[in-house]
PDB file of N, CA and C in Angstrom:
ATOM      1  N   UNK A   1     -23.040  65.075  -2.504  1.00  0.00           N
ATOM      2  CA  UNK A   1     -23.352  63.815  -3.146  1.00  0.00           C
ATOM      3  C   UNK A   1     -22.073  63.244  -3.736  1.00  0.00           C
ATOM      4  N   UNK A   2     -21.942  61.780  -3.461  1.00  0.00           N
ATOM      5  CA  UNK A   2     -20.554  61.394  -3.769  1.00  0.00           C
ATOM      6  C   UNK A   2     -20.643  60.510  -5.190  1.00  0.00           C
ATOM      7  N   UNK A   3     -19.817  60.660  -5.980  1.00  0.00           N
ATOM      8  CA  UNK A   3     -19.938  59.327  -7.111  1.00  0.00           C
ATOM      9  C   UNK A   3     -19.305  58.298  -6.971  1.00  0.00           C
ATOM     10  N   UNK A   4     -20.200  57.182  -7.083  1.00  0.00           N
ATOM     11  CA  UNK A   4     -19.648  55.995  -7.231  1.00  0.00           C
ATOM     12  C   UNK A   4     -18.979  55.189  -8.272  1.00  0.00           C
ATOM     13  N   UNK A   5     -17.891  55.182  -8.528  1.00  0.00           N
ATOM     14  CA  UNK A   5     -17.441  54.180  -9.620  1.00  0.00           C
ATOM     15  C   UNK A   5     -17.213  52.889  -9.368  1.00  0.00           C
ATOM     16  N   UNK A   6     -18.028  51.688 -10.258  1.00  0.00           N
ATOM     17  CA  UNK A   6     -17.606  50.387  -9.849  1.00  0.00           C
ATOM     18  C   UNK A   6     -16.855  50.051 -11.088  1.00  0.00           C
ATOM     19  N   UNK A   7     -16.097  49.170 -10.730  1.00  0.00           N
ATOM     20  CA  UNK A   7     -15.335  48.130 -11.926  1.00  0.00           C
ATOM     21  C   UNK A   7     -15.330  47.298 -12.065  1.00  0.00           C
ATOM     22  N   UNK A   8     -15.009  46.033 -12.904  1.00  0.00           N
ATOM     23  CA  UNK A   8     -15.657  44.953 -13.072  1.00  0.00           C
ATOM     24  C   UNK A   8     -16.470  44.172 -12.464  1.00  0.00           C
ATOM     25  N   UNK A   9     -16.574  43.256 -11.701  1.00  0.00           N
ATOM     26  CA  UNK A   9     -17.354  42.330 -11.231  1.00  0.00           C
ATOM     27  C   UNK A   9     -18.500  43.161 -10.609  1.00  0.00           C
ATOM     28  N   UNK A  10     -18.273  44.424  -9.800  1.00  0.00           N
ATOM     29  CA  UNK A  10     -18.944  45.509  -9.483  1.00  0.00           C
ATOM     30  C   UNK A  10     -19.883  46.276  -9.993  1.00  0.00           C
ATOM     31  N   UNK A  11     -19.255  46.249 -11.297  1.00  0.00           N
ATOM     32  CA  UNK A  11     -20.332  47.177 -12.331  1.00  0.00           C
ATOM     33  C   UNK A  11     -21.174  46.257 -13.131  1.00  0.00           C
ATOM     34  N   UNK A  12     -20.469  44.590 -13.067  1.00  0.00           N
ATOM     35  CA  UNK A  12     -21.311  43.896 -13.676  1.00  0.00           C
ATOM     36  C   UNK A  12     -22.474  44.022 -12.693  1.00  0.00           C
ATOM     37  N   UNK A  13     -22.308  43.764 -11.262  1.00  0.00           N
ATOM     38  CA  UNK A  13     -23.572  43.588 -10.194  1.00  0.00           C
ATOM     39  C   UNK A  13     -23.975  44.583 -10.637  1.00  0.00           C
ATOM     40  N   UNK A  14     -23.625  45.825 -10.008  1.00  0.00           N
ATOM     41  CA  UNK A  14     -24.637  46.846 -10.278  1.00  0.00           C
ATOM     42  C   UNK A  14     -25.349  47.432 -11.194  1.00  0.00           C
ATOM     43  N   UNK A  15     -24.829  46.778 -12.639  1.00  0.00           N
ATOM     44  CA  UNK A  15     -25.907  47.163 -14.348  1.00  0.00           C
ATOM     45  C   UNK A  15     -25.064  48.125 -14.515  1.00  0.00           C
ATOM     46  N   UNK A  16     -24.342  49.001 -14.061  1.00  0.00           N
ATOM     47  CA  UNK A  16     -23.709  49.925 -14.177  1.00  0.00           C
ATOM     48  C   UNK A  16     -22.899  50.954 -13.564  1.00  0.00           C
ATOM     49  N   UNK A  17     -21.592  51.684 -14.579  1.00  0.00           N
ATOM     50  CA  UNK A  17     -20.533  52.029 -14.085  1.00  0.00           C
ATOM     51  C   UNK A  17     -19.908  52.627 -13.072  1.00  0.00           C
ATOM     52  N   UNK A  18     -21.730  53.593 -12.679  1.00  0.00           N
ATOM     53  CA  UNK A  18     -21.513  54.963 -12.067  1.00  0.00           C
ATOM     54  C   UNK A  18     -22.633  55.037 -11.296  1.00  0.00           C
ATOM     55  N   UNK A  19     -22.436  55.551 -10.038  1.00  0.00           N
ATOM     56  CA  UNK A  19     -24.058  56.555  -9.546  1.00  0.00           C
ATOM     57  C   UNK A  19     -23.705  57.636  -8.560  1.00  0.00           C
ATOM     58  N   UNK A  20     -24.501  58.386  -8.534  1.00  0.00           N
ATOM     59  CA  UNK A  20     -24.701  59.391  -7.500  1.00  0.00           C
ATOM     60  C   UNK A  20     -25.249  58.993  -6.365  1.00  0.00           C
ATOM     61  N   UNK A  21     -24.689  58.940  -5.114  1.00  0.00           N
ATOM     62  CA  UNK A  21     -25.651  58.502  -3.886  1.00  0.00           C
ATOM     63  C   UNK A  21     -25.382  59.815  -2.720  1.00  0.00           C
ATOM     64  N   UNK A  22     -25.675  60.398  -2.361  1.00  0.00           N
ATOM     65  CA  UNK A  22     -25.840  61.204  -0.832  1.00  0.00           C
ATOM     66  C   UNK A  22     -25.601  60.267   0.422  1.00  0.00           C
ATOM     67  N   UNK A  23     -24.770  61.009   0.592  1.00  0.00           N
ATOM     68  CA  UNK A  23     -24.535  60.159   1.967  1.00  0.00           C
ATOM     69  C   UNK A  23     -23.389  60.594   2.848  1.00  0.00           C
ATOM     70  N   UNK A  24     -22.853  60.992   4.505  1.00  0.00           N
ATOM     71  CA  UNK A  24     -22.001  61.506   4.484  1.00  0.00           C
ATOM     72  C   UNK A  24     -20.243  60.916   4.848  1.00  0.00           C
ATOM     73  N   UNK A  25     -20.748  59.650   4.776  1.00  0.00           N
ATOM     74  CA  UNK A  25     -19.786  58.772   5.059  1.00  0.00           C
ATOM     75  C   UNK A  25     -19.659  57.837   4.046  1.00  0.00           C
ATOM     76  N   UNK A  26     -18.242  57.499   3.923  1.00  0.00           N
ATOM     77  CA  UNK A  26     -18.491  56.100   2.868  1.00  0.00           C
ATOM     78  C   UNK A  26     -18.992  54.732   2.886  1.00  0.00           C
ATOM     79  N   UNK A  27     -19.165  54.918   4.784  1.00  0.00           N
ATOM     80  CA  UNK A  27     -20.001  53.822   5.017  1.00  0.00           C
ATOM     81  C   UNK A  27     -21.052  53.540   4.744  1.00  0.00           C
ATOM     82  N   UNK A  28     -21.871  55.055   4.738  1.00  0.00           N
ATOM     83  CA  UNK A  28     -23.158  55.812   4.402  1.00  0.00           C
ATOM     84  C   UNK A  28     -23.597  55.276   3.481  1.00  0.00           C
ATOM     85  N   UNK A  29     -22.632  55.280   2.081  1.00  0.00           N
ATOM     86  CA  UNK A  29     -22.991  55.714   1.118  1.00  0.00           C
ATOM     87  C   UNK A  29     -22.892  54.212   0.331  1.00  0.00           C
ATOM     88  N   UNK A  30     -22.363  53.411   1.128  1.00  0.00           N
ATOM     89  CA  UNK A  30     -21.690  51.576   0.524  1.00  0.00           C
ATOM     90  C   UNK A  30     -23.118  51.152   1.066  1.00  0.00           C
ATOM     91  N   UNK A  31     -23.597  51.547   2.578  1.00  0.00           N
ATOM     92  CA  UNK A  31     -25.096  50.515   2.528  1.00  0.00           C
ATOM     93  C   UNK A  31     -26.279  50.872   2.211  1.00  0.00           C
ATOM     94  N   UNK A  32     -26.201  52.713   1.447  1.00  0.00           N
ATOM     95  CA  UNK A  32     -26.923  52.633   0.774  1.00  0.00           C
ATOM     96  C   UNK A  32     -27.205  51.972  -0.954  1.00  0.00           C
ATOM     97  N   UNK A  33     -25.746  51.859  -1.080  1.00  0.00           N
ATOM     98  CA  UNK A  33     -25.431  51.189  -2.576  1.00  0.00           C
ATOM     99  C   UNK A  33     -26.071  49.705  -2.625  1.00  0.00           C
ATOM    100  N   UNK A  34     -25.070  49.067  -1.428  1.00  0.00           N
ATOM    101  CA  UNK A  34     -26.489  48.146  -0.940  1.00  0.00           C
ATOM    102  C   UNK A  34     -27.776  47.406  -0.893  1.00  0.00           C
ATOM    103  N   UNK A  35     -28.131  48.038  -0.612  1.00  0.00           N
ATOM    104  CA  UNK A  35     -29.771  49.223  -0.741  1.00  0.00           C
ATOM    105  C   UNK A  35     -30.160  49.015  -2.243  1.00  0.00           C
ATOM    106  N   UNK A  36     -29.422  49.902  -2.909  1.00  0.00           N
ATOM    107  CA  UNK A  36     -30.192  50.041  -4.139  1.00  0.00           C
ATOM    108  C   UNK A  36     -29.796  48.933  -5.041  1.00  0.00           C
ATOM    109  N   UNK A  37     -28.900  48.092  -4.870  1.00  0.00           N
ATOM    110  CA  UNK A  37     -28.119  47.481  -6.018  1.00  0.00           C
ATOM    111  C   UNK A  37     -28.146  46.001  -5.899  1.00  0.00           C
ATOM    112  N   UNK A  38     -28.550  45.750  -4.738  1.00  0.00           N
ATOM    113  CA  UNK A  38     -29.276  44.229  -4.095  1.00  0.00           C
ATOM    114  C   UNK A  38     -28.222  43.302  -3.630  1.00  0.00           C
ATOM    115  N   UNK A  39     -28.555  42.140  -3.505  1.00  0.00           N
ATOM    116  CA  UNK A  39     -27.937  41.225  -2.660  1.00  0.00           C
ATOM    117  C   UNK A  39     -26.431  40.802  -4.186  1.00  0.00           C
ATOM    118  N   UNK A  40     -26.665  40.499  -5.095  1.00  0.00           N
ATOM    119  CA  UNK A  40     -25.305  40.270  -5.954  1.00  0.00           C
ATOM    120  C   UNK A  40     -24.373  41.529  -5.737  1.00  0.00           C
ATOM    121  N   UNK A  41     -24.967  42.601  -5.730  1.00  0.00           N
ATOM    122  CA  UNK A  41     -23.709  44.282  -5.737  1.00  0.00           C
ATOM    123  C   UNK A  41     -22.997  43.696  -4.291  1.00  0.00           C
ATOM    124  N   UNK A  42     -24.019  43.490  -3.183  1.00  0.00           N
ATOM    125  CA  UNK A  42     -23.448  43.395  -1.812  1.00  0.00           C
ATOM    126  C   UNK A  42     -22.523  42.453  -1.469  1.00  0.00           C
ATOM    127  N   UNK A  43     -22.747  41.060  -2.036  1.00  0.00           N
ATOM    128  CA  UNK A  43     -21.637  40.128  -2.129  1.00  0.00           C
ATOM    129  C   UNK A  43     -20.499  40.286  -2.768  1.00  0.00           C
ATOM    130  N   UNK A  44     -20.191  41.249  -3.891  1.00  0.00           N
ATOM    131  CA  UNK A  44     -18.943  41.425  -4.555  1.00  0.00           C
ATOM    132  C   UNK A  44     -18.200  42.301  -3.531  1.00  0.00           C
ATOM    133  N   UNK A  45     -19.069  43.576  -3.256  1.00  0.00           N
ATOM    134  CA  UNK A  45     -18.742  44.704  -2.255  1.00  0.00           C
ATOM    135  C   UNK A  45     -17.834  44.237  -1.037  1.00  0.00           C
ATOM    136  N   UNK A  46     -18.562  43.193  -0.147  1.00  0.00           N
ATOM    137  CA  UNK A  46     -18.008  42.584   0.856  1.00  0.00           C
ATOM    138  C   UNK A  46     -16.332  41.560   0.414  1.00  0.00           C
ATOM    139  N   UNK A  47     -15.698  41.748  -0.883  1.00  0.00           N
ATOM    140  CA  UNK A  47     -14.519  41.126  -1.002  1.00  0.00           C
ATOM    141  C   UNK A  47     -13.798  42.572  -1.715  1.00  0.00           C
ATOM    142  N   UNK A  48     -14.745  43.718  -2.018  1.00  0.00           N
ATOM    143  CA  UNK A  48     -13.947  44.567  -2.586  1.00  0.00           C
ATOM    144  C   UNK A  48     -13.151  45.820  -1.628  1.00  0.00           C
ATOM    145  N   UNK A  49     -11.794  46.578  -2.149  1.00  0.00           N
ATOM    146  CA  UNK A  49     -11.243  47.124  -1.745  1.00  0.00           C
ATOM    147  C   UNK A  49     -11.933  48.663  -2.550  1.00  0.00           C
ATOM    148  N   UNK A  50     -12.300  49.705  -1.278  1.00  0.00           N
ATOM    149  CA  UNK A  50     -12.668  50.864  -1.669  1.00  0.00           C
ATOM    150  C   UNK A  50     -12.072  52.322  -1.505  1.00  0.00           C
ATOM    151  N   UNK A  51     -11.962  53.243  -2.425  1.00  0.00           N
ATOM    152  CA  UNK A  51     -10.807  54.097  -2.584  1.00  0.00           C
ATOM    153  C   UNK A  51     -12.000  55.442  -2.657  1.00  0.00           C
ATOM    154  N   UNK A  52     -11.212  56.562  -2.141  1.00  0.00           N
ATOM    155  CA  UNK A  52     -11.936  57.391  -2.253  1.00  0.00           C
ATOM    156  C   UNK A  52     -10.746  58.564  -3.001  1.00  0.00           C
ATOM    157  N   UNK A  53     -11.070  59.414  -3.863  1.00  0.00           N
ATOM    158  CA  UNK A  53      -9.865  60.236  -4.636  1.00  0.00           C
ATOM    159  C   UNK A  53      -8.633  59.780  -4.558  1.00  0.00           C
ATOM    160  N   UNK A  54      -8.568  58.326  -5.025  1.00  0.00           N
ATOM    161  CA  UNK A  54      -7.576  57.436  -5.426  1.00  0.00           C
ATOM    162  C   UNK A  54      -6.838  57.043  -4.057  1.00  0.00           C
ATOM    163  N   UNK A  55      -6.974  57.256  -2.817  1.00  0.00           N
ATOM    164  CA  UNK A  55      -6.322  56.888  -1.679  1.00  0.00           C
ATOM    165  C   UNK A  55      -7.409  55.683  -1.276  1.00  0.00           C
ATOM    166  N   UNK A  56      -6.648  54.910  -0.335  1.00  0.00           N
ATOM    167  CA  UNK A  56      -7.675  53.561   0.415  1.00  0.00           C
ATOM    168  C   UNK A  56      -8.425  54.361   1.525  1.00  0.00           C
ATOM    169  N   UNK A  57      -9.746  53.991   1.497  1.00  0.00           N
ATOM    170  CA  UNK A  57     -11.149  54.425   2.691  1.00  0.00           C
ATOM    171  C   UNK A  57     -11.256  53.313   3.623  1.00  0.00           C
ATOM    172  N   UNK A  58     -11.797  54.137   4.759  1.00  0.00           N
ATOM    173  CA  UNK A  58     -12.554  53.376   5.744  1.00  0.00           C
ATOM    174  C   UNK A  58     -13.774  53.539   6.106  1.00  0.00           C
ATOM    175  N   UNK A  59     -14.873  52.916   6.345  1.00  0.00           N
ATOM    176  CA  UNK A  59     -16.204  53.227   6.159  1.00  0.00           C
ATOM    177  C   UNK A  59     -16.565  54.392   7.237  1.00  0.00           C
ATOM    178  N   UNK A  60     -15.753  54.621   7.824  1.00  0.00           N
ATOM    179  CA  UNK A  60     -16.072  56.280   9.076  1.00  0.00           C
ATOM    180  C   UNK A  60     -15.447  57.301   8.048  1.00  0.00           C
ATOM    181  N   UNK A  61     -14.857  57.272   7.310  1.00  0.00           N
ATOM    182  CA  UNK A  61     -14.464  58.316   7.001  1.00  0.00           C
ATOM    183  C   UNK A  61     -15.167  59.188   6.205  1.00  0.00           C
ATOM    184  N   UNK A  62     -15.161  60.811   6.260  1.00  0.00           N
ATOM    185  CA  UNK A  62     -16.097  61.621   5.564  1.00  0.00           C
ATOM    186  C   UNK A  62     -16.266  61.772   4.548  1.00  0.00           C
ATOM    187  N   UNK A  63     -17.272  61.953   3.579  1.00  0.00           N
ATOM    188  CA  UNK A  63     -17.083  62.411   2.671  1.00  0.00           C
ATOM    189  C   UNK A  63     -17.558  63.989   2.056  1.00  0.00           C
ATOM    190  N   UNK A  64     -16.754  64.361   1.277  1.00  0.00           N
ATOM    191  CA  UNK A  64     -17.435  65.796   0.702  1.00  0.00           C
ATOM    192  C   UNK A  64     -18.227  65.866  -0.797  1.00  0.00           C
ATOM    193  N   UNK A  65     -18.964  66.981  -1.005  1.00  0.00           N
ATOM    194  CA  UNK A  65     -19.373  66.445  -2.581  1.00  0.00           C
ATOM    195  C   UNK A  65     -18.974  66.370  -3.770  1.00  0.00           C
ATOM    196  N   UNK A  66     -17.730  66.418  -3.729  1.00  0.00           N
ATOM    197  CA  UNK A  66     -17.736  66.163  -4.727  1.00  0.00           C
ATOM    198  C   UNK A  66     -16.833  64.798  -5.172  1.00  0.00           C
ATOM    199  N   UNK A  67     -16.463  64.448  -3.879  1.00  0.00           N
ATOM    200  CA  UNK A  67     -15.544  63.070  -3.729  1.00  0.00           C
ATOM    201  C   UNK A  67     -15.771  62.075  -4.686  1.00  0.00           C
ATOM    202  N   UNK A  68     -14.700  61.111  -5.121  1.00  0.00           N
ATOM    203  CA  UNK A  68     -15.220  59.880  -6.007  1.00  0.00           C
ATOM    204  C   UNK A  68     -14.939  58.725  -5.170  1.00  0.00           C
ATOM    205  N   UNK A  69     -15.793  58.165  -5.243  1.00  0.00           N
ATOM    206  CA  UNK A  69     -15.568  56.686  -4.335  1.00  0.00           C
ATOM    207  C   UNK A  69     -15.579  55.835  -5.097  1.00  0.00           C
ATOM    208  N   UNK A  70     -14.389  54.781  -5.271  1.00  0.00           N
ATOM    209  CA  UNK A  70     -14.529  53.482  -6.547  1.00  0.00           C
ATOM    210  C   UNK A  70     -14.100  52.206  -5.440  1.00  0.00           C
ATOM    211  N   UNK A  71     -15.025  51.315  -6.342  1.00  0.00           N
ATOM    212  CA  UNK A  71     -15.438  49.993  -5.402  1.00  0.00           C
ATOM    213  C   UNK A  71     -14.469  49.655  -6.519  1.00  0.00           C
ATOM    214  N   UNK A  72     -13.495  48.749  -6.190  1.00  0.00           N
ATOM    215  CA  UNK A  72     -12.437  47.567  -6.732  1.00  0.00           C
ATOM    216  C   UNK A  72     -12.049  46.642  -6.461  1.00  0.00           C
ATOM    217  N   UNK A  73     -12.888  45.321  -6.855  1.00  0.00           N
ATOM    218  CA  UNK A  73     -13.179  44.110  -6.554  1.00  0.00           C
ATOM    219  C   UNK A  73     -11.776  43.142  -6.971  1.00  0.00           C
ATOM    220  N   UNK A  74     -11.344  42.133  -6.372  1.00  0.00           N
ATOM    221  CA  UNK A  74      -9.690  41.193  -6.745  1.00  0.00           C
ATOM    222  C   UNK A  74     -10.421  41.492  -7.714  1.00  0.00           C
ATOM    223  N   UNK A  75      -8.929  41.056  -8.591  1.00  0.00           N
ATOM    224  CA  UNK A  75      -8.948  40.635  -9.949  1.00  0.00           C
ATOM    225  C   UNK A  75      -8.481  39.334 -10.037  1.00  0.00           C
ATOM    226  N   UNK A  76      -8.572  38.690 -11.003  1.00  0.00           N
ATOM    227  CA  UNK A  76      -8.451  37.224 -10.963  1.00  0.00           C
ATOM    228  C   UNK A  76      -7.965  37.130 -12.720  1.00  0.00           C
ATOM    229  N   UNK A  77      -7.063  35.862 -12.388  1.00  0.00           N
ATOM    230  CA  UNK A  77      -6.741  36.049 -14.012  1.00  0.00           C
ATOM    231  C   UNK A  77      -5.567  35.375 -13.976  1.00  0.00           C
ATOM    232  N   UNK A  78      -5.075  34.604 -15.365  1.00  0.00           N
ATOM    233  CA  UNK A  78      -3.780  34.241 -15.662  1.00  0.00           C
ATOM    234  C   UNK A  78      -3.647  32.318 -15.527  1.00  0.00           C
ATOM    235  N   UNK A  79      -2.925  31.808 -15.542  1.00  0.00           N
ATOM    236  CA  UNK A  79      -2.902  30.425 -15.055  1.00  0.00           C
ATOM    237  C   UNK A  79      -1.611  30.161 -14.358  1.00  0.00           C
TER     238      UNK A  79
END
């Protein structure tokens, strides 16, 4: 089971910071987030960049259990 960490705009969609999802891919595990977190999580998701134990993922790639997967949406800011 992998944990999910979202961060801002991310964790705003999803109500919150963190979850546990099963799944064995990170692709797996993003449309089940998906899934649970509805159409606002999925629209941020689709502009965010996703990291798995701090390196950049690709949605084939495996995961093990105890992996952390963090969704990190642009940041925006400044004038």
């Amino acid at each position: 089971m992998a944990t999910l960490r979202f961060f801002a705009s991310a964790r705003e969609a999803a109500g919150t910071d963190r979850a546990e999802i099963d799944g064995d891919t990170v692709g797996e595990v993003l449309a089940l987030a998906r899934s649970r977190f509805g159409p606002a999580f999925a629209s941020v998701l689709d502009g965010s960049k996703v990291w798995v134990n701090g390196e950049p993922a690709r949605g084939e790639d495996r995961l093990e259990p105890e992996d952390e997967v963090a969704v990190l949406p642009p940041v925006s800011g400044g004038s």
